[in-house]
Protein backbone atom coordinates (compact mmCIF):
# COMPACT_ATOMS: atom_id res chain seq x y z
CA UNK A 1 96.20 82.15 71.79
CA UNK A 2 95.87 83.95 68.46
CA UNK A 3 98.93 85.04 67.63
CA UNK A 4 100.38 82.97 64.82
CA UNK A 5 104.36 81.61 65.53
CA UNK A 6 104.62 80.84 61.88
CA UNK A 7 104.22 84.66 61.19
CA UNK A 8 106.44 85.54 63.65
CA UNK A 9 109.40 83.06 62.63
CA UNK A 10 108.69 82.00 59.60
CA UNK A 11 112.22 79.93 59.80
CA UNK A 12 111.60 76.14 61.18
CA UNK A 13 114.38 76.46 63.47
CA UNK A 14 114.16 80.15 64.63
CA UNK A 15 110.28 78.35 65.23
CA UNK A 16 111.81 75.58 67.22
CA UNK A 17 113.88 78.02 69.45
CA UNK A 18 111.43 79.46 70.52
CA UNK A 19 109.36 76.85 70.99
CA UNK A 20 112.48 75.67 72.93
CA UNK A 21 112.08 78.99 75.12
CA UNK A 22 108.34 78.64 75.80
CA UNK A 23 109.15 75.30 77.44
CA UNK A 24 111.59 75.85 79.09
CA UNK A 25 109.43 78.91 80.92
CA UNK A 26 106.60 76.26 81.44
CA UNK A 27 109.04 73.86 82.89
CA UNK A 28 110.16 76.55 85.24
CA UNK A 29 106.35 77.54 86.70
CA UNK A 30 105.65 74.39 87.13
């Protein structure tokens, strides 16, 4: 991956949503 999350949210918790998101989405292909 190269896209940078801290560019994208460079809020802590607008970062941990959607890190929230991303695993949720990994828990659901699994």
């Amino acid at each position: 991956m190269t896209f940078q999350p801290r560019e994208l949210f460079p809020d802590r918790s607008a970062r941990d949503l959607f890190g929230a998101e991303i695993r949720r989405h990994r828990e659901k292909a699994d």
